[in-house]
C-alpha atoms as a PDB file:
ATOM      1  CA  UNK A   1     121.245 124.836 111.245  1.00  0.00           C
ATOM      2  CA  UNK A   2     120.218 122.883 108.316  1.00  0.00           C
ATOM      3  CA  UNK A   3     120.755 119.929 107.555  1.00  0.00           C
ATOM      4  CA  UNK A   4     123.790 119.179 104.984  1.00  0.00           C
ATOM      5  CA  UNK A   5     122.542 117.618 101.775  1.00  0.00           C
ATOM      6  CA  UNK A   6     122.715 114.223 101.356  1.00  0.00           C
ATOM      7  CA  UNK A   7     125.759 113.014  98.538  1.00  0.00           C
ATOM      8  CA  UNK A   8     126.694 109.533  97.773  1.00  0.00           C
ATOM      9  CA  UNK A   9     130.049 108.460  99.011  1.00  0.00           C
ATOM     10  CA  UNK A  10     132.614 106.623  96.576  1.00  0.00           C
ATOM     11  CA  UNK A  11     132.171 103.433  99.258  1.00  0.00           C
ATOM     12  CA  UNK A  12     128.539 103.468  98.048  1.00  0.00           C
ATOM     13  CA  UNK A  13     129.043 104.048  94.735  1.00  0.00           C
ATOM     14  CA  UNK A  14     128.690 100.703  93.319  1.00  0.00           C
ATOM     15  CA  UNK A  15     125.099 100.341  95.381  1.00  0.00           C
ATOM     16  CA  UNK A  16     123.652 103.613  93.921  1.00  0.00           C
ATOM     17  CA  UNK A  17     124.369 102.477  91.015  1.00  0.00           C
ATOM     18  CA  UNK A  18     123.161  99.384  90.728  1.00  0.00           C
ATOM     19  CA  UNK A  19     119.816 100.572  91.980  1.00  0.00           C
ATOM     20  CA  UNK A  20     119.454 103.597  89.442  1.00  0.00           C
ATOM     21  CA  UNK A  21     120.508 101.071  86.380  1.00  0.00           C
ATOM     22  CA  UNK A  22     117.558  98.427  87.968  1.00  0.00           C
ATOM     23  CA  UNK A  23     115.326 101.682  88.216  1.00  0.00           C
ATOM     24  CA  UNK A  24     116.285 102.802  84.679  1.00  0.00           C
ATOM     25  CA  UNK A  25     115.247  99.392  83.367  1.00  0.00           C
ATOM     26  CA  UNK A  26     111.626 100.161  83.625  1.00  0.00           C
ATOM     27  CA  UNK A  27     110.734 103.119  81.759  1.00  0.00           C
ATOM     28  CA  UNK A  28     107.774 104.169  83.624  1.00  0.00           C
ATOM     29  CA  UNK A  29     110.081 104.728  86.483  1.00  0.00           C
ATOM     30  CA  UNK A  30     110.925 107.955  85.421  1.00  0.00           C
ATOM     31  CA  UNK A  31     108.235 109.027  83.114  1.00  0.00           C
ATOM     32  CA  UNK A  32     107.933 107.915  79.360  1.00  0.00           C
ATOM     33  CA  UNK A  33     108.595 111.789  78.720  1.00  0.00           C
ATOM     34  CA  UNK A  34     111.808 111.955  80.615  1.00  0.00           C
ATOM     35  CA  UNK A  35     112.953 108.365  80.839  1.00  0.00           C
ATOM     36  CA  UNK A  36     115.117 108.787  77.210  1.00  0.00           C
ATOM     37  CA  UNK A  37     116.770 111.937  78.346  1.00  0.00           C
ATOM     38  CA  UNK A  38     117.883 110.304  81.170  1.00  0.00           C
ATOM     39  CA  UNK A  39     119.142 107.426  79.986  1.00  0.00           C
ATOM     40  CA  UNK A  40     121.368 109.388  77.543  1.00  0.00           C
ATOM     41  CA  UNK A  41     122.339 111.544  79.982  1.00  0.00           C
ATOM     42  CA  UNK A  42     122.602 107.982  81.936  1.00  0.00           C
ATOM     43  CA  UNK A  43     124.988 106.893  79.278  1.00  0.00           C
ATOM     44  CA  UNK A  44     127.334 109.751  78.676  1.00  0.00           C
ATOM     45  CA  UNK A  45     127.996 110.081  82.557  1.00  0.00           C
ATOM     46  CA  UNK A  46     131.529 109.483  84.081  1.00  0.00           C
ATOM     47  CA  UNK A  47     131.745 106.429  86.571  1.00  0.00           C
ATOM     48  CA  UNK A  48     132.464 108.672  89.969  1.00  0.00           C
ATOM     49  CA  UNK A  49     130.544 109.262  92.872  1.00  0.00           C
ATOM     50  CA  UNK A  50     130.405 112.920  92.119  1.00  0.00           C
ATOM     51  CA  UNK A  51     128.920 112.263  88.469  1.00  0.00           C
ATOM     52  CA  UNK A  52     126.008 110.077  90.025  1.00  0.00           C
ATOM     53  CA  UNK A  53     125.138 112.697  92.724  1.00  0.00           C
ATOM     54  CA  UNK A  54     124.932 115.167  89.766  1.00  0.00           C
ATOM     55  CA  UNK A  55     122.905 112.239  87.893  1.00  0.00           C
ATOM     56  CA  UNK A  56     120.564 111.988  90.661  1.00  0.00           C
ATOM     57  CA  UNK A  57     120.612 116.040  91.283  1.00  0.00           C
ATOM     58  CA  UNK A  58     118.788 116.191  87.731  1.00  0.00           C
ATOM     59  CA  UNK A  59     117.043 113.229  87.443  1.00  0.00           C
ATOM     60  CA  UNK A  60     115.558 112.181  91.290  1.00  0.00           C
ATOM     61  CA  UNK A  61     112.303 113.653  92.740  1.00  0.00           C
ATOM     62  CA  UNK A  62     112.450 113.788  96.494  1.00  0.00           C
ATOM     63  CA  UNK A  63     110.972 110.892  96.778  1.00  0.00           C
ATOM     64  CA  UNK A  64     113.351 109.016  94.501  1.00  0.00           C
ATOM     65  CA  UNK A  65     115.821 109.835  96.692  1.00  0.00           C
ATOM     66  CA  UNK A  66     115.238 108.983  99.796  1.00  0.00           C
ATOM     67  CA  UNK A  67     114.173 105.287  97.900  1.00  0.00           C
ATOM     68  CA  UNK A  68     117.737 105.873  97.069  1.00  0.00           C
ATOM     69  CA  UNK A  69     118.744 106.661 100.516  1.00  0.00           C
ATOM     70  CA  UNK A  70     117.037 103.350 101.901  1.00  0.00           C
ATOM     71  CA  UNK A  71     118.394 100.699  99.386  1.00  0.00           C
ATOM     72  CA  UNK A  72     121.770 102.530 100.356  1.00  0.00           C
ATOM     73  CA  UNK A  73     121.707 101.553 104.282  1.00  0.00           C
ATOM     74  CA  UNK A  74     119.832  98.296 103.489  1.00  0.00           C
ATOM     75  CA  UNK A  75     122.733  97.379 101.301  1.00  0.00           C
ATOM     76  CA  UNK A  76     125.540  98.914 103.648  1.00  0.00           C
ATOM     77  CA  UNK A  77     123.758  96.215 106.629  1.00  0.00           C
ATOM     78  CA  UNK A  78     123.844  93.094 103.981  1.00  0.00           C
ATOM     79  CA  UNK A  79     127.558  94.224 103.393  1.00  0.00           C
ATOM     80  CA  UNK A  80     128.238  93.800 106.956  1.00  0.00           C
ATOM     81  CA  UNK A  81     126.460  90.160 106.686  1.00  0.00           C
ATOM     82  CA  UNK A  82     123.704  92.071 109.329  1.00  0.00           C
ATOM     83  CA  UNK A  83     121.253  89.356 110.602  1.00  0.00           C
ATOM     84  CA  UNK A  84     118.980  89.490 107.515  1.00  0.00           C
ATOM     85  CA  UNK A  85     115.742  87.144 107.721  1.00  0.00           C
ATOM     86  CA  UNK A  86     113.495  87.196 104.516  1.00  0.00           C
ATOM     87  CA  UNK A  87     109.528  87.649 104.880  1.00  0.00           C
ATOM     88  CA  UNK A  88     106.761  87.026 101.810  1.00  0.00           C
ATOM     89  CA  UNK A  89     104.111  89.523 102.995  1.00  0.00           C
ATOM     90  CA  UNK A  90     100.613  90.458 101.664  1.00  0.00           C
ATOM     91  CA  UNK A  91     100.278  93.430  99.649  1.00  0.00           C
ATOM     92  CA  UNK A  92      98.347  95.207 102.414  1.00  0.00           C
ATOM     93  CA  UNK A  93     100.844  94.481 105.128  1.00  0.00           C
ATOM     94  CA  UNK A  94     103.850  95.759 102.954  1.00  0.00           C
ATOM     95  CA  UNK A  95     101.586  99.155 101.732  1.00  0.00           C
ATOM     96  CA  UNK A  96     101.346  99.928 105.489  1.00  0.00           C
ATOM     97  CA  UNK A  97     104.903  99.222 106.230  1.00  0.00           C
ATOM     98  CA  UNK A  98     105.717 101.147 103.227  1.00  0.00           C
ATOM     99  CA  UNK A  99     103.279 104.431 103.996  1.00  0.00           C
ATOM    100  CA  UNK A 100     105.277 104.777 107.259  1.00  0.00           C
ATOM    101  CA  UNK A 101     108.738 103.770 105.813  1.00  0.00           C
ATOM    102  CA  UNK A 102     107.798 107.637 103.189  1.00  0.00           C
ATOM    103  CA  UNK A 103     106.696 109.423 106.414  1.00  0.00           C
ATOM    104  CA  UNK A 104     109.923 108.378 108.600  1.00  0.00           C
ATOM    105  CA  UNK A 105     112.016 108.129 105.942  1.00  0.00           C
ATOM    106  CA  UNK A 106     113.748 105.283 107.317  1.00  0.00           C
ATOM    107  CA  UNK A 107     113.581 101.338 105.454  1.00  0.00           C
ATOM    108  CA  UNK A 108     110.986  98.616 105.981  1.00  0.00           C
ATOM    109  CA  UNK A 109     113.106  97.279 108.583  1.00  0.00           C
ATOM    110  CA  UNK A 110     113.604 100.288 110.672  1.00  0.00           C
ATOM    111  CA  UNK A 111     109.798 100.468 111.055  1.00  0.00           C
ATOM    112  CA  UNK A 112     109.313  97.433 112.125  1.00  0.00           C
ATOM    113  CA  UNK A 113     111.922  97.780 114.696  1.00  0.00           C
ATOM    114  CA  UNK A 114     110.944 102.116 115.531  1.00  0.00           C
ATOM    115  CA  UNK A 115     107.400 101.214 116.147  1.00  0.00           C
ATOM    116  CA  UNK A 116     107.314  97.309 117.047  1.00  0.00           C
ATOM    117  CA  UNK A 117     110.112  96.155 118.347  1.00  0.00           C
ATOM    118  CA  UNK A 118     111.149  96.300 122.528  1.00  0.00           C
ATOM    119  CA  UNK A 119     112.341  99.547 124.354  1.00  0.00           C
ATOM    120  CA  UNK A 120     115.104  98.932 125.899  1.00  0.00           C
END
């Protein structure tokens, strides 16, 4: 069976938001070509869940959304007031982290803790 597609809840509204509106702030996010278009369309949107998903439906490459995804369940832990430690790391360690964070599609976090951390 195949797997349901993914649609923002109203209880993470507020967090996809704010991370499209940081994203939109730097047009070279989306493309100088498309990056008016959407900010119009950005503009004239209603503020529900179900307007963003379309937003994101017509905007978002794969990739984008599974960035999306991530800053989602990274902001659902800090909501929770998760044990949250914060690392400065070279640009090198974070590429790797990051390469595997794409393939697993999972956050920085998780693959630290998938391919470092203890089995239990």
């Amino acid at each position: 069976m195949a797997r349901p597609k993914y649609r923002i809840t109203p209880e993470d509204h507020w967090f996809a938001r704010r991370w499209v509106e940081k994203k939109l702030a730097n047009p070279g996010w989306l493309g100088a070509a498309r990056a008016f278009a959407a900010q119009q369309d950005w503009n004239q949107r209603e503020e529900t869940a179900n307007a963003l998903n379309d937003w994101c439906e017509r905007w978002l490459t794969s990739e984008q959304w599974t960035q999306l995804k991530n800053a989602i369940r990274a902001s659902r832990r800090r909501a929770r007031g998760a044990d949250v430690v914060t690392v400065t790391l070279s640009r090198y360690a974070w590429s790797i982290l990051e390469f595997w964070a794409r393939r697993d599609g999972c956050t920085l976090s998780e693959v630290i803790e998938r391919r470092l951390g203890h089995r239990r």
